[in-house]
Protein backbone atom coordinates (compact mmCIF):
# COMPACT_ATOMS: atom_id res chain seq x y z
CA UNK A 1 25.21 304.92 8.29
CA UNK A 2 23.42 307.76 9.62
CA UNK A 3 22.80 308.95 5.66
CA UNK A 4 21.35 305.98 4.92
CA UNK A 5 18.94 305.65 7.52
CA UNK A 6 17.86 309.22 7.07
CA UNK A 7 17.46 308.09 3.65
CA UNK A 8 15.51 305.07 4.36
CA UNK A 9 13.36 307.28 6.42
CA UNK A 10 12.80 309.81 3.77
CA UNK A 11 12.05 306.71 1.69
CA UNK A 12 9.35 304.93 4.11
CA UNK A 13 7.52 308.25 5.27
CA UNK A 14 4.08 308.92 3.49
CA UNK A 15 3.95 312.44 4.62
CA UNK A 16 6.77 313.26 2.19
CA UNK A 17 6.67 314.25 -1.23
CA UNK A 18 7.23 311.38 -3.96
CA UNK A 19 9.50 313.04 -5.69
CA UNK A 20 11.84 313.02 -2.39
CA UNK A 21 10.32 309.69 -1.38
CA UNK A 22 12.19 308.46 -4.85
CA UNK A 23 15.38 310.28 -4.90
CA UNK A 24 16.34 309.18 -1.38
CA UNK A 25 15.16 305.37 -2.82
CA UNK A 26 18.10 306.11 -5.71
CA UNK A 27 19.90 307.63 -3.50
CA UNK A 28 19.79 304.47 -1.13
CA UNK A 29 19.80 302.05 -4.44
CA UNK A 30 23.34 303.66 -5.64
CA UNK A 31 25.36 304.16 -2.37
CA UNK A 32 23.72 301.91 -0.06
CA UNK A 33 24.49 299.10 -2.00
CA UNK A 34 26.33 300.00 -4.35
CA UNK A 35 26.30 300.92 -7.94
CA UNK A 36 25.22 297.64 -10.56
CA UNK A 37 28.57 297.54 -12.62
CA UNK A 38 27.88 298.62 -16.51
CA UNK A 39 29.57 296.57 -19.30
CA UNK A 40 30.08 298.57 -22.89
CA UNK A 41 30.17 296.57 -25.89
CA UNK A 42 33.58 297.57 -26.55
CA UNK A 43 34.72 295.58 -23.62
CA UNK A 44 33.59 292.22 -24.54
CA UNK A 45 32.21 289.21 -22.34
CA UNK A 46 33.76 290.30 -18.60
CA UNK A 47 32.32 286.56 -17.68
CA UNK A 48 34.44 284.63 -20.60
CA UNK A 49 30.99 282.83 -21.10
CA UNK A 50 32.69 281.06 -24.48
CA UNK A 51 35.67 279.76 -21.95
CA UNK A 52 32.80 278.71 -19.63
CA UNK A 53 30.80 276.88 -22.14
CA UNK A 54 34.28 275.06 -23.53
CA UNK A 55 34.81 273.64 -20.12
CA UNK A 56 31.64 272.73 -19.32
CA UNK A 57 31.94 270.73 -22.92
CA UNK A 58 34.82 269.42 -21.82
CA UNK A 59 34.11 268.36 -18.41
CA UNK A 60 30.65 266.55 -19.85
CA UNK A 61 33.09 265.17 -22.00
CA UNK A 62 35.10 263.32 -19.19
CA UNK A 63 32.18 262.51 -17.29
CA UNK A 64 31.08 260.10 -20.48
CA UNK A 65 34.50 259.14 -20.76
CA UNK A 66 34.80 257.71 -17.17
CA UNK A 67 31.10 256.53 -17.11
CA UNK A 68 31.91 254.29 -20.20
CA UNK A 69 29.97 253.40 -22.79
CA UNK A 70 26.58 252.12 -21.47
CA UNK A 71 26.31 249.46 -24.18
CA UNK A 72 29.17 248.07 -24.00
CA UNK A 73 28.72 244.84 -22.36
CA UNK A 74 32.84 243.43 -21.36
């Protein structure tokens, strides 16, 4: 904790240089929070958006299904 609020610090002051202004802003970007995870191409769709889409077909699907046909008049 104490790194990141000298970090933060470093970040907010005017006084300081920009260049150390921005590296403690990375610096507070890739530990503070965590790194943003990075997908290659070689490992595909991490999401399954394909297997996503199919249910959301399929669960539009059912919803029509159960609402009936709205011109059907029995």
């Amino acid at each position: 904790m104490a790194l990141a609020q000298l970090w933060w610090d470093i970040a907010r002051d005017e006084t300081q240089r920009s260049s150390d202004r921005l590296n403690a802003s990375k610096l507070l970007a890739d530990r503070g929070w965590g790194k943003a995870a990075v997908f290659s191409p070689q490992e595909g769709d991490p999401l399954d958006l394909a297997a996503l889409e199919g249910a959301a077909e399929e669960f539009r699907a059912n919803i029509l299904r159960l609402a009936g046909d709205p011109t059907d008049t029995d």
